[in-house]
Protein backbone atom coordinates (compact mmCIF):
# COMPACT_ATOMS: atom_id res chain seq x y z
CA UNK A 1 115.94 98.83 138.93
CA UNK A 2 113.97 96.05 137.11
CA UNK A 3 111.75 93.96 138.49
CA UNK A 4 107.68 93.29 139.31
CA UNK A 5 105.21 94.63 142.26
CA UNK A 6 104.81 90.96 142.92
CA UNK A 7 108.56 91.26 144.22
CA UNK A 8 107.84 93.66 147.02
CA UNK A 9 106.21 92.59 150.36
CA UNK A 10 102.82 93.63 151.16
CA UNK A 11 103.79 96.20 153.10
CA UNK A 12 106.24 98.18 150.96
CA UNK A 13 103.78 97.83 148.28
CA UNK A 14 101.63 99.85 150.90
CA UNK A 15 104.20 102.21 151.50
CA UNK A 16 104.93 102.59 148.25
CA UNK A 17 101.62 103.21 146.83
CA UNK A 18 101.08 106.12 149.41
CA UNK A 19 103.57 107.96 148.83
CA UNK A 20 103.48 107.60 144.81
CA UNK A 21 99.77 108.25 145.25
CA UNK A 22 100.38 111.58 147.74
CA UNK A 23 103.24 112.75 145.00
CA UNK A 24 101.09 112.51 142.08
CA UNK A 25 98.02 114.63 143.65
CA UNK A 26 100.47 117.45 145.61
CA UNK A 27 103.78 117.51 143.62
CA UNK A 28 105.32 117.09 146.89
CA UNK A 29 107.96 114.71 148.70
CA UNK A 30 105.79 113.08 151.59
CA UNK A 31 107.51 112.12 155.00
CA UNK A 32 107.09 109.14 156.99
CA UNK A 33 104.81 110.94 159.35
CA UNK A 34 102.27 112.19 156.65
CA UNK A 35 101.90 108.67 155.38
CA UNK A 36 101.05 106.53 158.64
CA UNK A 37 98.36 108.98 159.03
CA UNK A 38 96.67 107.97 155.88
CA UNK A 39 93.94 105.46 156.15
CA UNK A 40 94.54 102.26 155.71
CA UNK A 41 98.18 102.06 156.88
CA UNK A 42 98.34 100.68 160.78
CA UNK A 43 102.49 101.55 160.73
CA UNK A 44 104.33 103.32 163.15
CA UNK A 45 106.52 106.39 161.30
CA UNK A 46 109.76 104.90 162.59
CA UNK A 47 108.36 101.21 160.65
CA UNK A 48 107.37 103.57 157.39
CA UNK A 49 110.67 105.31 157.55
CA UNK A 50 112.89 101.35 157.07
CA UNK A 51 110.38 100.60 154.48
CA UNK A 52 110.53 104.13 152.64
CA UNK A 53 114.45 103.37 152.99
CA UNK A 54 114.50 100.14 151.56
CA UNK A 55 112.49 101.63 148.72
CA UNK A 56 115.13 104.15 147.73
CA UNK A 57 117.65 101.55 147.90
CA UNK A 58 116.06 99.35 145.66
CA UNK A 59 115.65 102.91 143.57
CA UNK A 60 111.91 103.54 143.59
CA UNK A 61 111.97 106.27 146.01
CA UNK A 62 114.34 109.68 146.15
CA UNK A 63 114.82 111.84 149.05
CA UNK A 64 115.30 115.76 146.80
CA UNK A 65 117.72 117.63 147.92
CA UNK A 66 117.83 117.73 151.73
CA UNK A 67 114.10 116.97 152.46
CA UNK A 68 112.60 114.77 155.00
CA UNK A 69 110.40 113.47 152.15
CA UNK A 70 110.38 111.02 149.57
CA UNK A 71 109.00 111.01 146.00
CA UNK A 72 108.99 108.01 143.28
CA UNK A 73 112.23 108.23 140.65
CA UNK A 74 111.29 107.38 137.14
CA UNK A 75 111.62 103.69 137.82
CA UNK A 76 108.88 104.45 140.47
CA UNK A 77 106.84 105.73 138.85
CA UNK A 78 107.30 103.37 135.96
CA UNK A 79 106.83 100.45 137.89
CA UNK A 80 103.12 102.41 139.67
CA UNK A 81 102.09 102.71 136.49
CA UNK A 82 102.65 99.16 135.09
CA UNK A 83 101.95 97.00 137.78
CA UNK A 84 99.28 99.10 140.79
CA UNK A 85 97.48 101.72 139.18
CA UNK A 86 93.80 101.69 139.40
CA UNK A 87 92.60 103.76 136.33
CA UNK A 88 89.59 106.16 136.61
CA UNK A 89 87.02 105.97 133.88
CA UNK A 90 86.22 109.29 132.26
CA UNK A 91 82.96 110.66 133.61
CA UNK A 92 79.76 111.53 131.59
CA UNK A 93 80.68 115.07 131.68
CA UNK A 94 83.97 114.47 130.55
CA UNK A 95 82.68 111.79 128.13
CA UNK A 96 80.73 114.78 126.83
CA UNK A 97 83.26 117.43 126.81
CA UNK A 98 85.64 115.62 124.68
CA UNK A 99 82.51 114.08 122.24
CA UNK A 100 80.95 118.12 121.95
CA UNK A 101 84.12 119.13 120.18
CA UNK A 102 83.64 116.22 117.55
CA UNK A 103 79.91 117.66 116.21
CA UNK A 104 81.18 120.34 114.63
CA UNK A 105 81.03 121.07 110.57
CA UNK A 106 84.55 121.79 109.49
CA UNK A 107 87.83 120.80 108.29
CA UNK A 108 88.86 117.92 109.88
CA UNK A 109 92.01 119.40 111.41
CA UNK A 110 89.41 121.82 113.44
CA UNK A 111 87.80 118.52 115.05
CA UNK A 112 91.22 117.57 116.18
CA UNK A 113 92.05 120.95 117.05
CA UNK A 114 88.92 120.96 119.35
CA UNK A 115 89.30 118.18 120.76
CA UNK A 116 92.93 118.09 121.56
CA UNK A 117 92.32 121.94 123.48
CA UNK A 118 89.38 119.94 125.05
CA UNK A 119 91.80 116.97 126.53
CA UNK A 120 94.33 119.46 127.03
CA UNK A 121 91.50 121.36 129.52
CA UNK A 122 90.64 118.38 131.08
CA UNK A 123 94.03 116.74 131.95
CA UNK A 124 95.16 120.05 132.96
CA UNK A 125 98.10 119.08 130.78
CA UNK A 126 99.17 120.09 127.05
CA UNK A 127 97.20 117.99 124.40
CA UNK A 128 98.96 116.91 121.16
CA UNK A 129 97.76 115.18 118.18
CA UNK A 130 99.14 113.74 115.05
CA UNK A 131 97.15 115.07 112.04
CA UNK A 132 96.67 112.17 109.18
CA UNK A 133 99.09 112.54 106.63
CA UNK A 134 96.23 113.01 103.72
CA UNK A 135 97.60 114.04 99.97
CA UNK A 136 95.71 116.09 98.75
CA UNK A 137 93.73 114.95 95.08
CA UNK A 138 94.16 117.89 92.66
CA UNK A 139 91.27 119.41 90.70
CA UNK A 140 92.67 122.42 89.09
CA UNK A 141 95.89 124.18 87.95
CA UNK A 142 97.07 127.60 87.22
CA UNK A 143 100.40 129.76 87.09
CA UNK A 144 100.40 133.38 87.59
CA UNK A 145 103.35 135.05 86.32
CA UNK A 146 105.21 137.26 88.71
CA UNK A 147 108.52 138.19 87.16
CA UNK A 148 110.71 136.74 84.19
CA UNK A 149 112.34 134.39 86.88
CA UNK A 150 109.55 133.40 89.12
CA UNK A 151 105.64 132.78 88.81
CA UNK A 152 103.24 131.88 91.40
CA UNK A 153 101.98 128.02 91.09
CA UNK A 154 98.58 127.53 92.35
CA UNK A 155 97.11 124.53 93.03
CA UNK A 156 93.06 124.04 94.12
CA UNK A 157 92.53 120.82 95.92
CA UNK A 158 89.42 118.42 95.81
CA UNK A 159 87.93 119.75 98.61
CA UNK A 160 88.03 123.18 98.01
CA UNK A 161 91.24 123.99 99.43
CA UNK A 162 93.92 126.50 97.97
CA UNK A 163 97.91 126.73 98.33
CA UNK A 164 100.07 128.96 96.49
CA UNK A 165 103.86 128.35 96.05
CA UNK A 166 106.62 130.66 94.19
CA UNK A 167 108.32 128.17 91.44
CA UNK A 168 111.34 129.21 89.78
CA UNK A 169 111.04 129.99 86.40
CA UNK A 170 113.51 127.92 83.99
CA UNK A 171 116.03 130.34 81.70
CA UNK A 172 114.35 131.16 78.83
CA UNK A 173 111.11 129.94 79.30
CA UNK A 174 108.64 131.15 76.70
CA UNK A 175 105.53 132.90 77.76
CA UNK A 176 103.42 130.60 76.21
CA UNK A 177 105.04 127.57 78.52
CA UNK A 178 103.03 128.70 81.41
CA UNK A 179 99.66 128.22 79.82
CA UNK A 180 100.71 125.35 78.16
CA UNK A 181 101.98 123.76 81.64
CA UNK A 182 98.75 124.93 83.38
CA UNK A 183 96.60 122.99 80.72
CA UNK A 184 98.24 120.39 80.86
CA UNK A 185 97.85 119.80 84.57
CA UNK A 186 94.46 120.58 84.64
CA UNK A 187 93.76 117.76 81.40
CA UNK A 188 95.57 115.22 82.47
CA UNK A 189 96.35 114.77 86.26
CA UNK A 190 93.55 116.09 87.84
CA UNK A 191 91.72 113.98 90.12
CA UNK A 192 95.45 112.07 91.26
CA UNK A 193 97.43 113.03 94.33
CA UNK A 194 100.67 114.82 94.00
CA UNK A 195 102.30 111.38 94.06
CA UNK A 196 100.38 109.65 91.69
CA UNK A 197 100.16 112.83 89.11
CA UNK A 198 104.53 112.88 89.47
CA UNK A 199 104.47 108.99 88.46
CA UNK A 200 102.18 109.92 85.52
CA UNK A 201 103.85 112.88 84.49
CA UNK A 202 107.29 110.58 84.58
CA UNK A 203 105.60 108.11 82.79
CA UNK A 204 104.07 110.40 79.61
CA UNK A 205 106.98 112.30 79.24
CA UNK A 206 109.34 109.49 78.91
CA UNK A 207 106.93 107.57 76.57
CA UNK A 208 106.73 111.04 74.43
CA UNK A 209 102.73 111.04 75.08
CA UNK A 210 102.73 114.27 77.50
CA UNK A 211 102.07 116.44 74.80
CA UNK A 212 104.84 118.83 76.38
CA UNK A 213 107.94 120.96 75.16
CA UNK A 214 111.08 119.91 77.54
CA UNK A 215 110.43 123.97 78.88
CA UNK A 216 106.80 122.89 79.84
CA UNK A 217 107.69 119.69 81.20
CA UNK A 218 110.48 120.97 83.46
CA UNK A 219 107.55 123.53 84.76
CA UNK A 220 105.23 120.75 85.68
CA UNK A 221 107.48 118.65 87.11
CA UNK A 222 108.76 122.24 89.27
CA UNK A 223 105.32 122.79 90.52
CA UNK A 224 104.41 119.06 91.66
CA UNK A 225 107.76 118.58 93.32
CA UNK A 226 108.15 121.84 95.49
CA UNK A 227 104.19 121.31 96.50
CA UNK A 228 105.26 117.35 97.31
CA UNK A 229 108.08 118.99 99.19
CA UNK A 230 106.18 121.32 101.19
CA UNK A 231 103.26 119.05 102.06
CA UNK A 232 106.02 116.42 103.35
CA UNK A 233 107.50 119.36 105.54
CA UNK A 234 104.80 120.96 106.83
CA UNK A 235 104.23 120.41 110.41
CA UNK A 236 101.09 117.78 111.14
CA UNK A 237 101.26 117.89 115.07
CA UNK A 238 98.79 120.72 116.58
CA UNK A 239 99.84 121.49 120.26
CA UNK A 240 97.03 123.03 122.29
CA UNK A 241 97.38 123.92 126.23
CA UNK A 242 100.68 124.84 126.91
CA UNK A 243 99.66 127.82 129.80
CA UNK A 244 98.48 124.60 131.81
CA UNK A 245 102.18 123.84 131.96
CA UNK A 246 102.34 126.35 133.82
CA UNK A 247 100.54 126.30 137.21
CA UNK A 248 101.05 126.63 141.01
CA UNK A 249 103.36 124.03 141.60
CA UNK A 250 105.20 124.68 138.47
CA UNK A 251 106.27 127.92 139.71
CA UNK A 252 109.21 126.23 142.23
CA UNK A 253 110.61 124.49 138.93
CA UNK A 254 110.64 127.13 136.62
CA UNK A 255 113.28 126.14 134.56
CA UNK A 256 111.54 122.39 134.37
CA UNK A 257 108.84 124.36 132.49
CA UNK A 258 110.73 126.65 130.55
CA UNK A 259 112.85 123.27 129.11
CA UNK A 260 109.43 121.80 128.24
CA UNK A 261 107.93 124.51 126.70
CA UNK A 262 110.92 124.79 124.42
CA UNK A 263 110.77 121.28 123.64
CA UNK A 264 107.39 122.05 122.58
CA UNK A 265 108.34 124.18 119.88
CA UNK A 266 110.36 121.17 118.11
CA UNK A 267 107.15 120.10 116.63
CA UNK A 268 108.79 117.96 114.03
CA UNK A 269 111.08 116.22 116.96
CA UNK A 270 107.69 115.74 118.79
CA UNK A 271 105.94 114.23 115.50
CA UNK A 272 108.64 111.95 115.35
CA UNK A 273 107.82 110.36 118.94
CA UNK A 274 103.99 110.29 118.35
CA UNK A 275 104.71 108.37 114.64
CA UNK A 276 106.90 106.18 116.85
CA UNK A 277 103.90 105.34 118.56
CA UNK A 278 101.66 104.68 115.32
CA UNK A 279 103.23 101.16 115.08
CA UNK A 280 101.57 99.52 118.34
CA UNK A 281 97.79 99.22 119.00
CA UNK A 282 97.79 100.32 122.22
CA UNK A 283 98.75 102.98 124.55
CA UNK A 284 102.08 104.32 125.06
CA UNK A 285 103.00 106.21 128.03
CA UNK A 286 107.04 108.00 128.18
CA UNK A 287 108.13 108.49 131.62
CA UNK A 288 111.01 111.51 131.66
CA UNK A 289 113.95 109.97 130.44
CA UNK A 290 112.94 107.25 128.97
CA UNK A 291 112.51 109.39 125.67
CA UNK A 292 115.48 111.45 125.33
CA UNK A 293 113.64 114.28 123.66
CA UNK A 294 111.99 115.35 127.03
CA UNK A 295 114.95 113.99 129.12
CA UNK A 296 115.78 117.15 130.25
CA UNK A 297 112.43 118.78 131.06
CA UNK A 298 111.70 115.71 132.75
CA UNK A 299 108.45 115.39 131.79
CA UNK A 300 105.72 112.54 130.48
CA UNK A 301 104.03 111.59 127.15
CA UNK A 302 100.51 109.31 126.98
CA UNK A 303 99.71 108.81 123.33
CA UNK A 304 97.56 106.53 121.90
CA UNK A 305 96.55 105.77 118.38
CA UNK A 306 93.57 106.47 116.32
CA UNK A 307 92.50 104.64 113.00
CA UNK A 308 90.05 104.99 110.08
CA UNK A 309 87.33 103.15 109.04
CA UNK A 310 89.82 100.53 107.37
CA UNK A 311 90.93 99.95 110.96
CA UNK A 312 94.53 101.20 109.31
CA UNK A 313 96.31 104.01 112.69
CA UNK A 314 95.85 107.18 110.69
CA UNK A 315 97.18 109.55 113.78
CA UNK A 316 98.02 109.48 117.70
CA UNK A 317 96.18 111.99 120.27
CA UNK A 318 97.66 112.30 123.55
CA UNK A 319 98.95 115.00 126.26
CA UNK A 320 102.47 116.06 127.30
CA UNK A 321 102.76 117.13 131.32
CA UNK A 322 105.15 116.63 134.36
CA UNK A 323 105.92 113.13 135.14
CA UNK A 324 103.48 113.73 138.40
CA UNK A 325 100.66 114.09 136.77
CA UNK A 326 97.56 112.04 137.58
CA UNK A 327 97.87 108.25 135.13
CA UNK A 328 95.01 106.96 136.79
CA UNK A 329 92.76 109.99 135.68
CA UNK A 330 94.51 110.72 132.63
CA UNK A 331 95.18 107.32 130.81
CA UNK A 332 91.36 106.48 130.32
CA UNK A 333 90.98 109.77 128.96
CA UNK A 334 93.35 109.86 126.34
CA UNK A 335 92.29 106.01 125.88
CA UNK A 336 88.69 107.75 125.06
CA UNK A 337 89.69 110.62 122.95
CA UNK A 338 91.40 107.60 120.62
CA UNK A 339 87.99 106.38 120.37
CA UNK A 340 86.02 108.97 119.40
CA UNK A 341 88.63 110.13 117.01
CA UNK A 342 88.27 106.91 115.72
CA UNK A 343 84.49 107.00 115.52
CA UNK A 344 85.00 110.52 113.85
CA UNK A 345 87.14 108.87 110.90
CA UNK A 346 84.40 106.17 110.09
């Protein structure tokens, strides 16, 4: 169905509204009798039954299974979303909630951590965010020998931070090659990020300056690419609140949730949609199968981007829950946990 709110009669768009609005805060189809006793609505149940029937034929309404009721399709809810919804600021205490989590001395993946479990809390939903892809700059080398076929590269990041990785030794590789690599690391590339050291490293050894035997050089060049590899492939989406997935309603659709929660494991699939969403500005808001990835869980994504102080989008926060959740509530509140993330990378 495509179309506007403006092409629906005043009264449909009544009808309509209630029952989206009824769905979204029960997880129930509603029947024509529940909704003429809602305020506002001066309709007889027979009159709300044509209208709820002309909604389902223009597809915004679905009658499950062999209920009475009806409930918004996709399209529905789509169209709610766009064209009536009346968003709900955050309150102060929610304000506060989400802001709390951002005082903290730390790593910055614990802010985001905290504050996507705090928006996951809050939305009653699972939170997600997109960690900035940082490289790290590299301020010391070393290589630990470990057999005559493998040694243990270790690399000690600006800020303190330390990863290990097993390298593969080259055939033959004189002892003294490890030292030799190690120095040279720590001389000349320090204070570059694993990109930038590769380039110069490409650059010395091909103008003969890199002060390296072809055994030392294939070392170096070992160590910087399987830590480039690993950094590129290492998951940068934290997932906090999935047991929220799970509650009282959920437990007539139990194989919904068990779809979603195995979707949720597909962190790189998932990191894919949020870096999607890194090229807009504003919000974006997936509506069950409108993203094929959670097509068959049936369930919705609000993400919206954060930036740094260079106003460049540097990550995406959001929440992943049934497609009945509450947009009014829960659009303003991932719209405010952008924000502060945003203040936080200033």
């Amino acid at each position: 169905m495509s179309g506007s709110v403006l092409d629906l009669s005043t009264r449909a768009r009544d009808v309509f509204r209630a029952v989206v609005e009824s769905y979204l805060g029960s997880g129930a189809p509603i029947g024509s009798r529940t909704v003429s006793k809602l305020a506002g609505l001066n309709l007889s149940p027979a009159s709300i039954r044509n209208v709820m029937q002309d909604l389902e034929e223009l597809g915004l309404l679905a009658a499950p299974h062999t209920s009475a009721g009806r409930m918004p399709t996709e399209s529905g809810l789509r169209l709610f979303v766009d064209g009536m919804m009346q968003a709900a600021e955050p309150s102060p205490e929610e304000r506060a909630a989400i802001e709390q989590r951002l005082s903290g001395i730390g790593p910055i993946e614990e802010a985001l951590a905290a504050t996507t479990a705090a928006l996951s809390g809050l939305s009653a939903c699972a939170g997600i965010v997109l960690v900035p892809k940082l490289e790290p700059v590299l301020r010391q080398f070393a290589f630990v020998p470990l057999s005559d076929k493998q040694a243990l590269a270790v690399l000690v990041g600006a800020d303190g931070t330390v990863e290990n990785r097993v390298v593969d030794l080259p055939p033959g590789l004189p002892p003294s090659a490890l030292s030799d690599a190690a120095n040279y690391m720590s001389q000349r590339l320090c204070g570059l990020t694993l990109r930038q050291a590769q380039t110069r490293l490409r650059v010395e050894i091909g103008e003969g300056r890199a002060a390296l035997d072809a055994a030392s050089g294939e070392l170096v060049a070992r160590g910087l690419a399987i830590w480039s590899q690993d950094g590129s492939e290492r998951p940068v989406l934290i997932v906090r609140g999935q047991a929220n997935l799970i509650d009282a309603a959920a437990a007539a659709d139990l194989e919904r949730v068990r779809q979603l929660l195995d979707e949720l494991e597909s962190k790189e699939e998932i990191a894919r949609l949020l870096d999607g969403a890194r090229a807009g500005q504003g919000m974006k808001i997936f509506i069950g199968s409108e993203n094929k990835l959670f097509s068959l869980s049936g369930s919705s994504v609000i993400a919206a981007p954060y930036h740094d102080a260079a106003g460049q989008v540097v990550g995406v926060v959001g929440v992943i829950g049934p497609t009945r959740l509450n947009y009014a509530r829960v659009v303003p509140m991932v719209d405010f946990t952008a924000q502060a993330l945003t203040r936080l990378m200033q």
